[in-house]
N, C-alpha and C. Protein backbone atom coordinates (compact mmCIF):
# COMPACT_ATOMS: atom_id res chain seq x y z
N UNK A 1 198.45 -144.48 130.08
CA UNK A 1 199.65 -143.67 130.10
C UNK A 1 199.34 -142.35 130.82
N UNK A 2 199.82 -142.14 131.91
CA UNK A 2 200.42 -140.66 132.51
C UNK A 2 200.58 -139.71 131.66
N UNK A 3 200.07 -138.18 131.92
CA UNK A 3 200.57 -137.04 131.09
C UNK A 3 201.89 -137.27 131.48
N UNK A 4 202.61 -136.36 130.98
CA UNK A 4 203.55 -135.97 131.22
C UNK A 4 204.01 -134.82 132.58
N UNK A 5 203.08 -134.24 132.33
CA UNK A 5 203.08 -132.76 133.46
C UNK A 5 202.43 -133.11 134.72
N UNK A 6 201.67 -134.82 134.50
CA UNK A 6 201.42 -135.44 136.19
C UNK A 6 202.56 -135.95 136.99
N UNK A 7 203.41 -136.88 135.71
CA UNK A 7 204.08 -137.29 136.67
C UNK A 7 205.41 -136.23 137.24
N UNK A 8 205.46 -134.83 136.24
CA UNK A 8 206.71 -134.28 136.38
C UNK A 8 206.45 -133.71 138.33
N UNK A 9 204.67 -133.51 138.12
CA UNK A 9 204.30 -133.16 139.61
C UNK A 9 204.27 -134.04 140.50
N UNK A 10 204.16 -135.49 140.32
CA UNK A 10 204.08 -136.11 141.55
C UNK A 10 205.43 -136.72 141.56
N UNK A 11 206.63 -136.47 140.94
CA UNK A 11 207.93 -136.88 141.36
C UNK A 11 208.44 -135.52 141.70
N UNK A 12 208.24 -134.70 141.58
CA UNK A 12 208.37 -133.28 143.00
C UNK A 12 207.86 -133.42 144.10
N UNK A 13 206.92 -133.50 143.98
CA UNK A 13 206.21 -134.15 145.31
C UNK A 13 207.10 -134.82 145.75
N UNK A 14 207.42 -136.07 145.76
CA UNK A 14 207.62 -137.39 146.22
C UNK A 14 208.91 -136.72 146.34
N UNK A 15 210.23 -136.30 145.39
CA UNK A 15 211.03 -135.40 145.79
C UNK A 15 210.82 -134.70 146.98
N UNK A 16 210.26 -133.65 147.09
CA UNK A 16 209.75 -132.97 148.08
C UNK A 16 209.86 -133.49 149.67
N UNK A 17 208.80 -134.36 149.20
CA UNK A 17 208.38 -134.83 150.37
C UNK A 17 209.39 -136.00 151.16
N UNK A 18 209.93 -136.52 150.42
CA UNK A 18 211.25 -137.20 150.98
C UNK A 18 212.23 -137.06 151.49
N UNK A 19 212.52 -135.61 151.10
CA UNK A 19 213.76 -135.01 151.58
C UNK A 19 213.66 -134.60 153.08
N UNK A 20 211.81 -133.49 152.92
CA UNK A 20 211.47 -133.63 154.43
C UNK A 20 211.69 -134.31 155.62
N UNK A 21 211.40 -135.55 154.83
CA UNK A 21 211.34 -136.37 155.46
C UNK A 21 212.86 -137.15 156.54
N UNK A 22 213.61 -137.27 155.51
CA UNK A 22 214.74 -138.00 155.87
C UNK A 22 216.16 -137.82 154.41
N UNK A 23 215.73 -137.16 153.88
CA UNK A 23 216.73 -136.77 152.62
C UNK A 23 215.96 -137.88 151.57
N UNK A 24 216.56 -137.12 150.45
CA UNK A 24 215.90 -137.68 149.10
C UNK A 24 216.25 -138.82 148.89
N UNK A 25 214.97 -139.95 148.91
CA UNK A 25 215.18 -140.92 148.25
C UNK A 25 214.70 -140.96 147.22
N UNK A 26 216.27 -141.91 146.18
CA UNK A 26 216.02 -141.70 144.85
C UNK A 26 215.31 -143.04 144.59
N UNK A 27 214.99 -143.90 145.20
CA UNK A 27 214.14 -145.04 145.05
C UNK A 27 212.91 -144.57 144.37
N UNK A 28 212.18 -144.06 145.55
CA UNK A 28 210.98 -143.80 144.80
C UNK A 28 211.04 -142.79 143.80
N UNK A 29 211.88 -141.74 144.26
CA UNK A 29 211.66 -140.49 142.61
C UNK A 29 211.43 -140.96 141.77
N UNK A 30 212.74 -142.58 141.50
CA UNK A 30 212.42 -142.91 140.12
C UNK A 30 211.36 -143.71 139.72
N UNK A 31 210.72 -144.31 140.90
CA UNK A 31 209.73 -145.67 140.50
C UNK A 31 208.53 -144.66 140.19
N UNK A 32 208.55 -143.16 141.01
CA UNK A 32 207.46 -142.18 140.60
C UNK A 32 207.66 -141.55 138.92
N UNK A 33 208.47 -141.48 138.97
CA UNK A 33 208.97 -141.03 137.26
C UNK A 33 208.76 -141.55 136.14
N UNK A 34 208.96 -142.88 136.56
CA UNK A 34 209.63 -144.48 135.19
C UNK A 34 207.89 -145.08 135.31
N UNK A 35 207.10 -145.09 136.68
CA UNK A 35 205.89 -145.69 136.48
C UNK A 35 204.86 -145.40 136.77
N UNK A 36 205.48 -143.91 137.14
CA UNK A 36 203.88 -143.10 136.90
C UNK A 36 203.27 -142.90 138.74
N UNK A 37 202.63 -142.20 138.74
CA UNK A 37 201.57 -141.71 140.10
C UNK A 37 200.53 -142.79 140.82
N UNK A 38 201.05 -143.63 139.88
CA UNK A 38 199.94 -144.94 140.60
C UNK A 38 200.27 -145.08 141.91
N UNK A 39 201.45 -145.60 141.61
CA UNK A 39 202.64 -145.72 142.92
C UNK A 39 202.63 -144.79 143.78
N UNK A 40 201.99 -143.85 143.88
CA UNK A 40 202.06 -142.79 145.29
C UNK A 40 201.41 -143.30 146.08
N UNK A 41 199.98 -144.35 146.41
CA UNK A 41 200.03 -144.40 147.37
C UNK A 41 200.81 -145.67 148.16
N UNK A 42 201.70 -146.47 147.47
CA UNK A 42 202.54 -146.92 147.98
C UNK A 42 203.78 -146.63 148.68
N UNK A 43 203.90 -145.73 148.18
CA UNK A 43 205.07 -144.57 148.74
C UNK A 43 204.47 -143.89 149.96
N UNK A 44 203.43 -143.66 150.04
CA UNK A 44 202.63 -142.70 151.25
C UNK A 44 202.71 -144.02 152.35
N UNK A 45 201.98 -144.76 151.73
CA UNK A 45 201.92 -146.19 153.04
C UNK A 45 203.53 -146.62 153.15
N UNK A 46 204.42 -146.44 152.67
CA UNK A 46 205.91 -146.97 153.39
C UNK A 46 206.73 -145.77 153.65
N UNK A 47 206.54 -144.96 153.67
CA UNK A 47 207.51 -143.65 153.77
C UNK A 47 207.37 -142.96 155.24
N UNK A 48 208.76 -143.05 155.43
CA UNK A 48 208.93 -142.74 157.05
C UNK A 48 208.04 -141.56 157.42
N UNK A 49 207.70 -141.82 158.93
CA UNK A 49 206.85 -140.91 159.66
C UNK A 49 207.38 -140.02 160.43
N UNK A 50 206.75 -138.70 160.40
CA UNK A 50 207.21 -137.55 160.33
C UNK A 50 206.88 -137.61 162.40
N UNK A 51 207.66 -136.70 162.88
CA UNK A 51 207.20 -136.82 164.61
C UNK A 51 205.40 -137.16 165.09
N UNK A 52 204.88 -136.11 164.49
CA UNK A 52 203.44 -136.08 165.14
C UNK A 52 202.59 -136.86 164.08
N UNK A 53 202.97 -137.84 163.07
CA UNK A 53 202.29 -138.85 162.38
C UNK A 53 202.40 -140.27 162.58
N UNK A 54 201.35 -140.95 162.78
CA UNK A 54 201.09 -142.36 163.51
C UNK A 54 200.37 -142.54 162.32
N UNK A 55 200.37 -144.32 162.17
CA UNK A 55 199.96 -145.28 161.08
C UNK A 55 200.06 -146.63 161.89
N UNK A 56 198.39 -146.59 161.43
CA UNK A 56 197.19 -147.58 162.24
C UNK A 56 197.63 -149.04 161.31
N UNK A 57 197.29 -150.23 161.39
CA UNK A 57 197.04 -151.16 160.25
C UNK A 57 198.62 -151.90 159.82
N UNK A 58 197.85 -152.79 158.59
CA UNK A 58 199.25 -153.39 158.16
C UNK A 58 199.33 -152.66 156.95
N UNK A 59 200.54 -153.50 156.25
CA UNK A 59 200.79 -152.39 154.97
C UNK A 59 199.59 -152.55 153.71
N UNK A 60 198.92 -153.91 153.61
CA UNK A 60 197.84 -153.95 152.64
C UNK A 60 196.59 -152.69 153.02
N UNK A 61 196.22 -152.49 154.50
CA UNK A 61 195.50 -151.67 154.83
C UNK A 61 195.99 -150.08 154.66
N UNK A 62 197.39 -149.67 154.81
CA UNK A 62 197.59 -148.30 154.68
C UNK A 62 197.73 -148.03 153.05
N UNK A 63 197.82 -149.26 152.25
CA UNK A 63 198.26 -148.92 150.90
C UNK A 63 196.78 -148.52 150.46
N UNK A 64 195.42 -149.27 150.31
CA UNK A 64 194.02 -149.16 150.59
C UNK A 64 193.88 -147.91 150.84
N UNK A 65 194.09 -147.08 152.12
CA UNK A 65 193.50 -146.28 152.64
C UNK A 65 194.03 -144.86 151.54
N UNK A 66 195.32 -145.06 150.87
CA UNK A 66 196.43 -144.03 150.51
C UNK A 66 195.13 -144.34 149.12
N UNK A 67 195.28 -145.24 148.24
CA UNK A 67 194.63 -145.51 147.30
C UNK A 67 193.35 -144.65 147.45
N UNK A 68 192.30 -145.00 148.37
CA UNK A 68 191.19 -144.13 148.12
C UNK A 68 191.60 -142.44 148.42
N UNK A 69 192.57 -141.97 149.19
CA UNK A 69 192.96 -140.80 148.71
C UNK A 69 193.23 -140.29 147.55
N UNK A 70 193.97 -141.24 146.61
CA UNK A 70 194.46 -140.55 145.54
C UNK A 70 193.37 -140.60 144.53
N UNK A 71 192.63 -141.76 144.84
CA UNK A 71 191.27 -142.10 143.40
C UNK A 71 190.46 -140.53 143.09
N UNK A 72 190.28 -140.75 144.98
CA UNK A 72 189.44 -138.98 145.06
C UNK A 72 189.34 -137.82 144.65
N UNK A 73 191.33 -137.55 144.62
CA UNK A 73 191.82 -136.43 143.62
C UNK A 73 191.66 -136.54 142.40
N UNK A 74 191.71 -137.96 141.93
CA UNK A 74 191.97 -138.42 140.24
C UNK A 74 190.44 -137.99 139.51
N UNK A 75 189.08 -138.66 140.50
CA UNK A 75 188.05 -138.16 140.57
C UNK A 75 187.80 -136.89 140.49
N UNK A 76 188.04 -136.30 141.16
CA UNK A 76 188.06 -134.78 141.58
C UNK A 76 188.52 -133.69 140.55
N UNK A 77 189.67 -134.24 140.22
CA UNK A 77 190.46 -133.41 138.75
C UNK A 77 189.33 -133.78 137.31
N UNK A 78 189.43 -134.89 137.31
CA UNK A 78 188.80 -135.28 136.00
C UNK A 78 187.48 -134.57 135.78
N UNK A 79 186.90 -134.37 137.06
CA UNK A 79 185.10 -133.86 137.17
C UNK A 79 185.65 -132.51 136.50
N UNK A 80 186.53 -131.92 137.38
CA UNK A 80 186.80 -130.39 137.18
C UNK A 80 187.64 -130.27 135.47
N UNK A 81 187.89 -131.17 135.10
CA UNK A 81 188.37 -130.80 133.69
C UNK A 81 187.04 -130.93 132.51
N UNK A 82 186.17 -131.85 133.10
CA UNK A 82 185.04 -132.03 131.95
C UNK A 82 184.53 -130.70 132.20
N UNK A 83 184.28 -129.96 133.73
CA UNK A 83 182.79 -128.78 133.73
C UNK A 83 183.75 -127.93 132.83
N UNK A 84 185.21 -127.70 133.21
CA UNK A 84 185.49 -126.59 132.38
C UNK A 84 185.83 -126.45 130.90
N UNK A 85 185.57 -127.55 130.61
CA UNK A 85 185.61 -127.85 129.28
C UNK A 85 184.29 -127.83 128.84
N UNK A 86 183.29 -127.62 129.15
CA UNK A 86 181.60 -127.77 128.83
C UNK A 86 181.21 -126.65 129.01
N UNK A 87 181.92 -125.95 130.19
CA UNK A 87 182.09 -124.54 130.00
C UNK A 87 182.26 -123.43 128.96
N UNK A 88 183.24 -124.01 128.24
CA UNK A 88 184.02 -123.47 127.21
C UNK A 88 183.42 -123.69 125.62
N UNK A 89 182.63 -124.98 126.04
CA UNK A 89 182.40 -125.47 124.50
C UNK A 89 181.16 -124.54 124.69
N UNK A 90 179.92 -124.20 125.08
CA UNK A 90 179.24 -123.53 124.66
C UNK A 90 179.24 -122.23 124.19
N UNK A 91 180.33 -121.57 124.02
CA UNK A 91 180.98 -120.29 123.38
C UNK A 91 180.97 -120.65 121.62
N UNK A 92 180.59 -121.95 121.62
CA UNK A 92 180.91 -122.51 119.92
C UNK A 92 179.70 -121.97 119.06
N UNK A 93 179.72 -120.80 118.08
CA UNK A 93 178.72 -120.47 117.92
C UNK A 93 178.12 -121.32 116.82
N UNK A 94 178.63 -122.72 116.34
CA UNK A 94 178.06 -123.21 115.47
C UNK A 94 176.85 -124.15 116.46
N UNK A 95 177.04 -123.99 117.61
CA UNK A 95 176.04 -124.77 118.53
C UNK A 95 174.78 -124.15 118.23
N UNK A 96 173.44 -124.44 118.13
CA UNK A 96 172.23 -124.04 118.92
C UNK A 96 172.00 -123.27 119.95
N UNK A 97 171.30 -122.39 120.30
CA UNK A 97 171.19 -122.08 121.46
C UNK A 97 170.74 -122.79 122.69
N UNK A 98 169.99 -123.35 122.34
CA UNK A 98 169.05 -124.49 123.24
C UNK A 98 170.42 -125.24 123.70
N UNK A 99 171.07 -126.27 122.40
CA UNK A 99 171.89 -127.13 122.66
C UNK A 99 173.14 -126.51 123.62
N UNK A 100 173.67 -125.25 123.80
CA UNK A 100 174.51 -124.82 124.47
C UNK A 100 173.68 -124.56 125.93
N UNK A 101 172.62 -124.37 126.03
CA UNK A 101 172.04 -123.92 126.96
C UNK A 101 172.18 -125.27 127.99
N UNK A 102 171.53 -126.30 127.11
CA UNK A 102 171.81 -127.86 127.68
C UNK A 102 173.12 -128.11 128.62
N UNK A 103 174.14 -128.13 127.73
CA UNK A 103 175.28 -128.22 127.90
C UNK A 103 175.88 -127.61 129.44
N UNK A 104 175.30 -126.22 129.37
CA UNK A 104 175.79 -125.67 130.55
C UNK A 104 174.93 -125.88 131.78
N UNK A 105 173.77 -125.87 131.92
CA UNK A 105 172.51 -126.80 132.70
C UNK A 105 173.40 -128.44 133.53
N UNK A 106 173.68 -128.99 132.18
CA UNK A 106 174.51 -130.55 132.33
C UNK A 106 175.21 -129.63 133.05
N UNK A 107 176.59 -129.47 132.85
CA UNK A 107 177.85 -129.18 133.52
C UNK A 107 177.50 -128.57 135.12
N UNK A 108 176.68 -128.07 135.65
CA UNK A 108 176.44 -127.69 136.71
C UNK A 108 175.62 -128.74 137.45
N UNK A 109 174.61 -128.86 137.23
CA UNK A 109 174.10 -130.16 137.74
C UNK A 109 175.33 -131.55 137.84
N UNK A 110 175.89 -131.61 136.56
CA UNK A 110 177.32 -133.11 137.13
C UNK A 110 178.11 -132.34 138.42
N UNK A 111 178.79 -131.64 138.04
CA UNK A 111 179.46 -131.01 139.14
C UNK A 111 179.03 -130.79 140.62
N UNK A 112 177.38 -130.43 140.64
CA UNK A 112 176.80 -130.84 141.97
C UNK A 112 176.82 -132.35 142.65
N UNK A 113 176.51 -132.98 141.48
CA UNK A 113 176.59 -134.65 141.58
C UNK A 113 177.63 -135.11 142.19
N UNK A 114 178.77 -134.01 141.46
CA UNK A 114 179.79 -134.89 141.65
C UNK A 114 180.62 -134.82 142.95
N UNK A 115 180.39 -133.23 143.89
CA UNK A 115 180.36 -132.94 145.03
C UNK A 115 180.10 -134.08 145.69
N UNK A 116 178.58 -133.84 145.77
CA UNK A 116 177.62 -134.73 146.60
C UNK A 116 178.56 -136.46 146.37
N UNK A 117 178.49 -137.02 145.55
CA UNK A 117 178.73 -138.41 145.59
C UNK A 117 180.50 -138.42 145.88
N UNK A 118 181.50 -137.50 145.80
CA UNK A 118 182.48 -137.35 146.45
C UNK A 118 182.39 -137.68 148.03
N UNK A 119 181.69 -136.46 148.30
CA UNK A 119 181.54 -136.20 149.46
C UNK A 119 181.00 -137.67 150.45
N UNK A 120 179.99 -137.99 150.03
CA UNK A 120 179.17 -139.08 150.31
C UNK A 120 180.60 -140.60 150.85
N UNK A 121 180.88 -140.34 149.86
CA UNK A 121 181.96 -141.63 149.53
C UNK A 121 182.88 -141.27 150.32
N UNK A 122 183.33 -140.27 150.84
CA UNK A 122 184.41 -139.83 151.92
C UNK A 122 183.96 -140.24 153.11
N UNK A 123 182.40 -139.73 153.26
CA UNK A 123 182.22 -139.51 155.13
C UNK A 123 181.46 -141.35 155.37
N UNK A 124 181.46 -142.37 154.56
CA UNK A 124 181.04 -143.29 154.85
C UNK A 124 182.73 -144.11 154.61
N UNK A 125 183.72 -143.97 153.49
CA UNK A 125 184.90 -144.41 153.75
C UNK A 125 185.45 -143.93 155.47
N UNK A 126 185.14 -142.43 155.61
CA UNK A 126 185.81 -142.31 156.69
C UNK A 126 185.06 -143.10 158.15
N UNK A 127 183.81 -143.18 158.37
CA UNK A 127 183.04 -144.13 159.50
C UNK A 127 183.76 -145.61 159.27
N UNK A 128 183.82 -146.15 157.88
CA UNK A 128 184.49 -147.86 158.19
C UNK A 128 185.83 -148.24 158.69
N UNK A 129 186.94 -146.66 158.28
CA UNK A 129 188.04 -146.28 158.46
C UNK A 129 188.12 -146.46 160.18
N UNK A 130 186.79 -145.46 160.74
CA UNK A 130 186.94 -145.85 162.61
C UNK A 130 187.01 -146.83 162.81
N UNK A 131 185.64 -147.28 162.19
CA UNK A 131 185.23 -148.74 163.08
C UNK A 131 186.78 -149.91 163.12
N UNK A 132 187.47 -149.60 161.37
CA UNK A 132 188.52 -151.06 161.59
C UNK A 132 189.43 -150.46 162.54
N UNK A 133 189.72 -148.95 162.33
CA UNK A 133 190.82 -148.71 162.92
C UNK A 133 190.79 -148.63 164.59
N UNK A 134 189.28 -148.57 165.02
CA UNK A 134 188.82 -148.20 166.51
C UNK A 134 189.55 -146.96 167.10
């Protein structure tokens, strides 16, 4: 289940971005609303193209490509909600010192990790991305 305050953001978005586009379609607002942010990158891979945007592939390939965009963010958020939450918990003075010390040691080191293996996973998605797309 979706928070609540994700999907209220990614059916603004999708709002948003539709209207830009060609006026609001209420198609997707609602399929973004009723079933959640999964569906964005299906909406990204069928949603009309803006003048100076071109789309390579068929639709199984642009839905793929939209998908590892969004995993990245989903990735990306989640990393950043644990450090700052590990952050926070060592303020608990029923902790140890040592054991808080741990804690914040962990949280910086994952967060480097989690850079690095982001990052990693981008610039080798983006080389297979050339090669199919040439």
């Amino acid at each position: 289940m979706w928070p609540r305050w994700l999907r209220a953001v990614a059916t603004i978005w999708v709002a948003w971005d539709s209207k830009n586009r060609k006026g609001l379609d209420w198609f997707w607002i609602l399929v973004v609303l009723l079933l959640g942010p999964l569906l964005l990158p299906v909406y990204m891979a069928l949603r009309p193209l803006l003048p100076r945007e071109k789309r390579s592939g068929g639709l199984c390939w642009n839905i793929f490509v939209n998908c590892e965009k969004f995993f990245i963010w989903i990735a990306g958020a989640a990393a950043a909600a644990v450090f700052a939450e590990n952050l926070m918990l060592p303020h608990d003075k029923n902790l140890a010192e040592v054991k808080r010390a741990e804690i914040k040691a962990g949280s910086v080191l994952g967060a480097v990790a989690v850079i690095i293996l982001l990052g990693l996973e981008r610039i080798v998605f983006d080389s297979i991305k050339e090669k199919i797309e040439g």
